[in-house]
N, C-alpha and C. Protein backbone atom coordinates (compact mmCIF):
# COMPACT_ATOMS: atom_id res chain seq x y z
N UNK A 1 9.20 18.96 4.53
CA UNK A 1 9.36 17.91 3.56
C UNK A 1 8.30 16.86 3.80
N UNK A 2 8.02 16.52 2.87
CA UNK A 2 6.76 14.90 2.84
C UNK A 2 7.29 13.73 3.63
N UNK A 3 6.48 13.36 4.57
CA UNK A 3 6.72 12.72 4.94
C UNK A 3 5.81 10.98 4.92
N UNK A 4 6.13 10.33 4.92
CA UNK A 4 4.92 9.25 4.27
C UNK A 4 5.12 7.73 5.39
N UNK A 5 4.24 7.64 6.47
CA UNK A 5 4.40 6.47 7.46
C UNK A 5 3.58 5.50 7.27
N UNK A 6 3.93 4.08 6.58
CA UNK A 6 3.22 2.89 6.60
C UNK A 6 3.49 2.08 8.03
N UNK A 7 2.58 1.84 8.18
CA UNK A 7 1.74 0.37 9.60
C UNK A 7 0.94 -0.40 8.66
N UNK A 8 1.28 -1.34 9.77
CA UNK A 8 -0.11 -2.62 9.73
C UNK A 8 0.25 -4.17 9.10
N UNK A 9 1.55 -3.73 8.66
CA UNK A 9 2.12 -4.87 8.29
C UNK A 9 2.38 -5.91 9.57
N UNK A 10 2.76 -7.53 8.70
CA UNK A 10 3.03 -8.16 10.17
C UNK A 10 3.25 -9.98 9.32
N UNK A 11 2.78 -10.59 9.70
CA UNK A 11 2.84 -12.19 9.55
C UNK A 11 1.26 -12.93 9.38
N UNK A 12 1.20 -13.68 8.41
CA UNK A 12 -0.14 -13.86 8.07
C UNK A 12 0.20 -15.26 7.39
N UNK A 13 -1.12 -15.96 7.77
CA UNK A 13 -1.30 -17.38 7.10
C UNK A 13 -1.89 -17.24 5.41
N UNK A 14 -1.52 -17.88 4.64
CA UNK A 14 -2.10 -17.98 3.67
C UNK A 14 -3.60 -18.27 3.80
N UNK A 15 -4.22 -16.94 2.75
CA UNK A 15 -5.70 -17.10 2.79
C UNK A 15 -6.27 -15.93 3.86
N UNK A 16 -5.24 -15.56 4.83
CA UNK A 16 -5.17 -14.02 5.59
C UNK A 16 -5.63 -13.08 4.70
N UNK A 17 -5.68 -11.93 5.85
CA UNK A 17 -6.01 -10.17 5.63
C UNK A 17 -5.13 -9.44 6.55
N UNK A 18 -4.69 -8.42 5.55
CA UNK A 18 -4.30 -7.42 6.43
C UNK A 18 -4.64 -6.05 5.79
N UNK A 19 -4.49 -4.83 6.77
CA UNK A 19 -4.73 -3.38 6.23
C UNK A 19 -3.70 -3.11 6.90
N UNK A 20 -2.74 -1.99 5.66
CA UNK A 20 -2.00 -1.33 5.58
C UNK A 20 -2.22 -0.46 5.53
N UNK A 21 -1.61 0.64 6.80
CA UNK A 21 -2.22 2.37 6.95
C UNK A 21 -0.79 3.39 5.95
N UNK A 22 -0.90 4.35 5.30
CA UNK A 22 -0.08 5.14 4.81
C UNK A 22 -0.61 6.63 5.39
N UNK A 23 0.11 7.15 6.37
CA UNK A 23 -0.13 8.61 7.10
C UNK A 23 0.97 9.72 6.34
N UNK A 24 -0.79 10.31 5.49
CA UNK A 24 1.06 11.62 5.12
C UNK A 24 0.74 12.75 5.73
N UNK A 25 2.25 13.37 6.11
CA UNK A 25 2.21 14.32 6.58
C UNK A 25 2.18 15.65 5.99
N UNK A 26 1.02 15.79 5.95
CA UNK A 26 0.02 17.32 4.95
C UNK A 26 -0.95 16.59 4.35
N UNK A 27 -1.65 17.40 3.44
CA UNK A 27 -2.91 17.40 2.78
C UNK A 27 -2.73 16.26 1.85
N UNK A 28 -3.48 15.29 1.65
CA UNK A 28 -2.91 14.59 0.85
C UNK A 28 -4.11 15.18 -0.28
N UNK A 29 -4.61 15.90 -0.16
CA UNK A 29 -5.35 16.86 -1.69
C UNK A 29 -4.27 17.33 -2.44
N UNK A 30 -3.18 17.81 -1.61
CA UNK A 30 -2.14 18.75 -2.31
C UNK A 30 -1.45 17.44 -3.38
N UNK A 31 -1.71 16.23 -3.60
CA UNK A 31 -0.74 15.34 -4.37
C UNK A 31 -1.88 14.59 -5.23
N UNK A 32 -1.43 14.54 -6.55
CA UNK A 32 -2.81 14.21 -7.48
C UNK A 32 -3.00 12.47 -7.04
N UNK A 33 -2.23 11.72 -6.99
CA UNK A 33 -2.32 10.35 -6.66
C UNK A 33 -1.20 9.75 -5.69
N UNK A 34 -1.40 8.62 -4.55
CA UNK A 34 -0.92 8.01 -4.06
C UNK A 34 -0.39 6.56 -4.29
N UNK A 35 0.13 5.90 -4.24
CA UNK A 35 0.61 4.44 -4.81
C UNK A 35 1.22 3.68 -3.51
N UNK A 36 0.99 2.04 -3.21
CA UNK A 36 1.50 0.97 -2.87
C UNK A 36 2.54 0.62 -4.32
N UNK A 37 3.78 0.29 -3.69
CA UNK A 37 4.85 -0.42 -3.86
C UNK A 37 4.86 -1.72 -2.70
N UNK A 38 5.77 -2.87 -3.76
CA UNK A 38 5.97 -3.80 -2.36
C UNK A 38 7.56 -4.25 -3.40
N UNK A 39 8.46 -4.70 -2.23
CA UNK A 39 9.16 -5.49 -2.76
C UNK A 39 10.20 -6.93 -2.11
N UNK A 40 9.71 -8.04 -2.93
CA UNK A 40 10.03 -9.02 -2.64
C UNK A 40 11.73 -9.26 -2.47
N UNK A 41 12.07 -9.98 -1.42
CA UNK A 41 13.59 -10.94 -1.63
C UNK A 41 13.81 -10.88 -2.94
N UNK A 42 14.69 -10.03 -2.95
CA UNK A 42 15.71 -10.82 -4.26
C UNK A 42 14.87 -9.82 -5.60
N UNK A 43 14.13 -9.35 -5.96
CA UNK A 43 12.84 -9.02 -6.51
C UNK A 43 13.56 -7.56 -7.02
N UNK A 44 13.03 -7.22 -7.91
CA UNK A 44 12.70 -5.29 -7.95
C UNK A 44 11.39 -4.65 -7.64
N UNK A 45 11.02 -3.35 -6.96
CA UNK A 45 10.09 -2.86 -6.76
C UNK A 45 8.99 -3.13 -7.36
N UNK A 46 8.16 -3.22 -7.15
CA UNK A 46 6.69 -3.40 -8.39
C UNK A 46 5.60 -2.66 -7.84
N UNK A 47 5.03 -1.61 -8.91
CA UNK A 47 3.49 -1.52 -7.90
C UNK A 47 2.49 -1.99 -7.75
N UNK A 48 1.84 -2.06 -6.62
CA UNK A 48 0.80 -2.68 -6.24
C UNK A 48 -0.72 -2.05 -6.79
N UNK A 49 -0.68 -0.48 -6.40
CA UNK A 49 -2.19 -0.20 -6.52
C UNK A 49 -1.73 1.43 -6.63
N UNK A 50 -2.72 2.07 -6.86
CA UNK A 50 -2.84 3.43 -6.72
C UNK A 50 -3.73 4.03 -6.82
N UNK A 51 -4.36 5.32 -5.89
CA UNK A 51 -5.50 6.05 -5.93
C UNK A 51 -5.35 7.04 -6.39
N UNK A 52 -6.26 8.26 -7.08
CA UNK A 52 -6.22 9.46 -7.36
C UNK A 52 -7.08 10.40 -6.39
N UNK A 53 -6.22 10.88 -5.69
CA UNK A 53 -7.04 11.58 -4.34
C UNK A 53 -7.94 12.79 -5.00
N UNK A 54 -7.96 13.35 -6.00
CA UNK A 54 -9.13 13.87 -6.45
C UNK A 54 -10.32 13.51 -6.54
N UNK A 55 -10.47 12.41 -7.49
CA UNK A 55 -11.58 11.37 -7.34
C UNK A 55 -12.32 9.95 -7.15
N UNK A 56 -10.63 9.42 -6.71
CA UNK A 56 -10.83 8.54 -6.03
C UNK A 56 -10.69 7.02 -6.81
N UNK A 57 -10.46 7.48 -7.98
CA UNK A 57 -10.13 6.51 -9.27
C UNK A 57 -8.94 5.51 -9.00
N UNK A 58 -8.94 4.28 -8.14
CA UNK A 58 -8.00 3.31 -8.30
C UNK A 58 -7.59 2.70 -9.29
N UNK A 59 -6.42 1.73 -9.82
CA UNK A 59 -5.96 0.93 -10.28
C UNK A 59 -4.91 -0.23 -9.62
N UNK A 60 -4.64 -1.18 -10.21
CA UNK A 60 -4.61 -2.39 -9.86
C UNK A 60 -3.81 -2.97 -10.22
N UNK A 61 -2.63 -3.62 -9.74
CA UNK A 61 -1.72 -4.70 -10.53
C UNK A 61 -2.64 -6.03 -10.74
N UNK A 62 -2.53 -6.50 -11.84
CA UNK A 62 -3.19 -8.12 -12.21
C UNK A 62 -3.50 -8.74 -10.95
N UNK A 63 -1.96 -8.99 -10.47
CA UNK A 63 -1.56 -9.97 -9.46
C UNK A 63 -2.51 -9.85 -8.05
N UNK A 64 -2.97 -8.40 -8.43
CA UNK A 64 -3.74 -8.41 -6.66
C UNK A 64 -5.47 -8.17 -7.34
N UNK A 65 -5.80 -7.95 -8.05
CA UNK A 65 -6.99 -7.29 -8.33
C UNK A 65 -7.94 -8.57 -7.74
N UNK A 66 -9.17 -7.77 -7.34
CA UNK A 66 -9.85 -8.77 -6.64
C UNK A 66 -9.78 -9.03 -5.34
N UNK A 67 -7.86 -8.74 -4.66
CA UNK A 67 -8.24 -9.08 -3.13
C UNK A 67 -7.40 -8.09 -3.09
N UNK A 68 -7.10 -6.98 -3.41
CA UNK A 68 -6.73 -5.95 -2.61
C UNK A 68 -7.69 -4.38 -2.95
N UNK A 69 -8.22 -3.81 -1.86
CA UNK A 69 -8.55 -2.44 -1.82
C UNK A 69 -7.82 -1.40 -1.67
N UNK A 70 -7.21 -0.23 -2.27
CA UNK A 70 -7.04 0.99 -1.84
C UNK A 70 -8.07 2.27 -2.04
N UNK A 71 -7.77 2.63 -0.89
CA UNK A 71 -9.07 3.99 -0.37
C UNK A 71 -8.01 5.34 0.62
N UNK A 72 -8.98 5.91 0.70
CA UNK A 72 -8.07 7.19 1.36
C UNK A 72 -9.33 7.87 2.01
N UNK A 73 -8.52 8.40 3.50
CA UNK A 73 -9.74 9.27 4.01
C UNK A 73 -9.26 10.75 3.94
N UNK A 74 -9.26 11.66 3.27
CA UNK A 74 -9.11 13.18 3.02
C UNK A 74 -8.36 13.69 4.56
N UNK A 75 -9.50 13.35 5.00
CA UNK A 75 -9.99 13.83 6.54
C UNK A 75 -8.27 13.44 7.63
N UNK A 76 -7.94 12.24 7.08
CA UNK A 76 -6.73 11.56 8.18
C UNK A 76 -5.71 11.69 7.48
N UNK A 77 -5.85 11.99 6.04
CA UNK A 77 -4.51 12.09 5.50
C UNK A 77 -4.01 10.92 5.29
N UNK A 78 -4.79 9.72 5.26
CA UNK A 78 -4.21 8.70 5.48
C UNK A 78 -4.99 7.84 3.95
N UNK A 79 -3.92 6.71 3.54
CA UNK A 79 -3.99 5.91 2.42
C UNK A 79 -4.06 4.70 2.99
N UNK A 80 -5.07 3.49 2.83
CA UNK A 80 -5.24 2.53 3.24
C UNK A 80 -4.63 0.91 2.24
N UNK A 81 -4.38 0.20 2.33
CA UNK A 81 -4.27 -1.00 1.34
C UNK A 81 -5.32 -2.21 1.93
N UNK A 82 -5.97 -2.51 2.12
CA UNK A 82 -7.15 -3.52 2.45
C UNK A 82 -6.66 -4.75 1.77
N UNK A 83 -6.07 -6.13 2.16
CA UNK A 83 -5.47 -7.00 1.42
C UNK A 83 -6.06 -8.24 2.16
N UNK A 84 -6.65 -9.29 1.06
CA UNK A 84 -7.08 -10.44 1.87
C UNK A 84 -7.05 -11.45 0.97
N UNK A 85 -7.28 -12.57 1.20
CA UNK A 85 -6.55 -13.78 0.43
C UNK A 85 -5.30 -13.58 0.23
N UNK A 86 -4.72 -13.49 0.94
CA UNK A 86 -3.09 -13.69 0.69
C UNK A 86 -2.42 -14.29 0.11
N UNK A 87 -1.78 -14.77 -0.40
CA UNK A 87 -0.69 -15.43 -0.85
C UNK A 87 0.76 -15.27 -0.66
N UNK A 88 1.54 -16.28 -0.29
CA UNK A 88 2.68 -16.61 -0.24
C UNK A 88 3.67 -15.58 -0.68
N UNK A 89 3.22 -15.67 -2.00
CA UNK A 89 4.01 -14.62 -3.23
C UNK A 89 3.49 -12.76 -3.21
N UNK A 90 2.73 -12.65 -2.46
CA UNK A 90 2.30 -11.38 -1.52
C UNK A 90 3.71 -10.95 -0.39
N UNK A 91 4.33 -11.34 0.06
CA UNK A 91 5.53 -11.38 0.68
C UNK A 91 6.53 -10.28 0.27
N UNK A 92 6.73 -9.03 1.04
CA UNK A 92 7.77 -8.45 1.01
C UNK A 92 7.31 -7.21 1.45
N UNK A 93 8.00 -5.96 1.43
CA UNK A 93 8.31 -4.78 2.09
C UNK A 93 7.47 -3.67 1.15
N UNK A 94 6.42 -3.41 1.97
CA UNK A 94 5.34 -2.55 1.28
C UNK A 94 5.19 -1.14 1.46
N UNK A 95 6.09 -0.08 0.27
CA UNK A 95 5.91 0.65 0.62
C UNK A 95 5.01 2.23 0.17
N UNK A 96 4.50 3.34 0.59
CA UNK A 96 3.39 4.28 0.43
C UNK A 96 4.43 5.09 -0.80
N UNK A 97 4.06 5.62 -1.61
CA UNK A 97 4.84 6.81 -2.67
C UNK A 97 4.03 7.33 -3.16
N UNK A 98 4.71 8.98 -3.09
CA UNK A 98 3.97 9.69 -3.62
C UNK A 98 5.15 11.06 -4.03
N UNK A 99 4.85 11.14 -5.64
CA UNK A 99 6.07 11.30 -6.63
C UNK A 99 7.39 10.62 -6.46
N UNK A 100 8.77 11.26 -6.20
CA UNK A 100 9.28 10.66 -5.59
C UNK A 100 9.92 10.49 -4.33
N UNK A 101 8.70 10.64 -3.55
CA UNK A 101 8.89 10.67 -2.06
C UNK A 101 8.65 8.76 -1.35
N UNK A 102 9.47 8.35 -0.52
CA UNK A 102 8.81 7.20 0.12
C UNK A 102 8.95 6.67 1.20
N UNK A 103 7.85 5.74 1.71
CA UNK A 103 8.16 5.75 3.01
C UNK A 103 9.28 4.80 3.64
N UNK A 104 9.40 4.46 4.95
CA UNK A 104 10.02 3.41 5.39
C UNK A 104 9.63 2.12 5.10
N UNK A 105 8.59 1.92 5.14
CA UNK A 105 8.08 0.34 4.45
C UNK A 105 7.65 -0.44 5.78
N UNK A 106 6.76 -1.19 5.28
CA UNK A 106 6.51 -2.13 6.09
C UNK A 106 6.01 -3.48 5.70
N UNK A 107 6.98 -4.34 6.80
CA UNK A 107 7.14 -6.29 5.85
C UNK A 107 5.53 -6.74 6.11
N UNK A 108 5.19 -7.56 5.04
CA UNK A 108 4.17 -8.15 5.10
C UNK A 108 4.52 -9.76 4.94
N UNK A 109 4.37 -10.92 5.55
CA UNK A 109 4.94 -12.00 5.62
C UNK A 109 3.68 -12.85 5.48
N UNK A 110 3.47 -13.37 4.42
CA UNK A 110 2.37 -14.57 3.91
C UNK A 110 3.06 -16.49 3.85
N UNK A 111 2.54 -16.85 5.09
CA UNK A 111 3.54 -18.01 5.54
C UNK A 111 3.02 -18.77 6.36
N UNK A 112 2.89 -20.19 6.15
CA UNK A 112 2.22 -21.01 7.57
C UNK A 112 3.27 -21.35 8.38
């Protein structure tokens, strides 16, 4: 079964960076696209970003475009989120999906 492990989350000042690792377990060729979810207190899920591991074609929620990257290395199996300028409202439990598989999540805390 798919298995999907986010790191890298943690506590960050406004105006911070962080990278978020997504490790899947198998090929991530075998799945046409990957996606960031995050979700806030109180909030419903929303997505963040998503790649197409074929060719590499991202997209973008409004809210982050500009300071967030997603990329993927074939090679590690692994899905990256590259996030900087933070904001406050960046805050909550970020997690890797792919169809409907997902991971455990990991908190990202934007806060002085």
């Amino acid at each position: 079964q798919l298995q999907l492990v986010e790191s890298g989350g943690g506590l960050v000042q406004p105006g911070g960076s962080l990278r978020l690792s997504c490790v899947v377990s198998g090929f991530i060729l075998d799945y046409s696209a990957i996606a960031w979810f995050r979700q806030a207190p109180g909030k419903e899920r929303e997505g963040v970003s998503c790649i197409k591991t074929s060719d590499g074609r991202t997209y973008y929620a409004d809210s982050v475009k500009g300071r967030f990257l997603i990329s993927r290395d074939n090679a590690k199996n692994t899905v990256y989120l590259e996030m900087i300028s933070l904001k406050p409202e960046d805050t909550g439990v970020y997690y890797c999906n792919v169809g409907n598989q997902w991971g455990q999540g990991t908190q990202v805390t934007v806060s002085s």
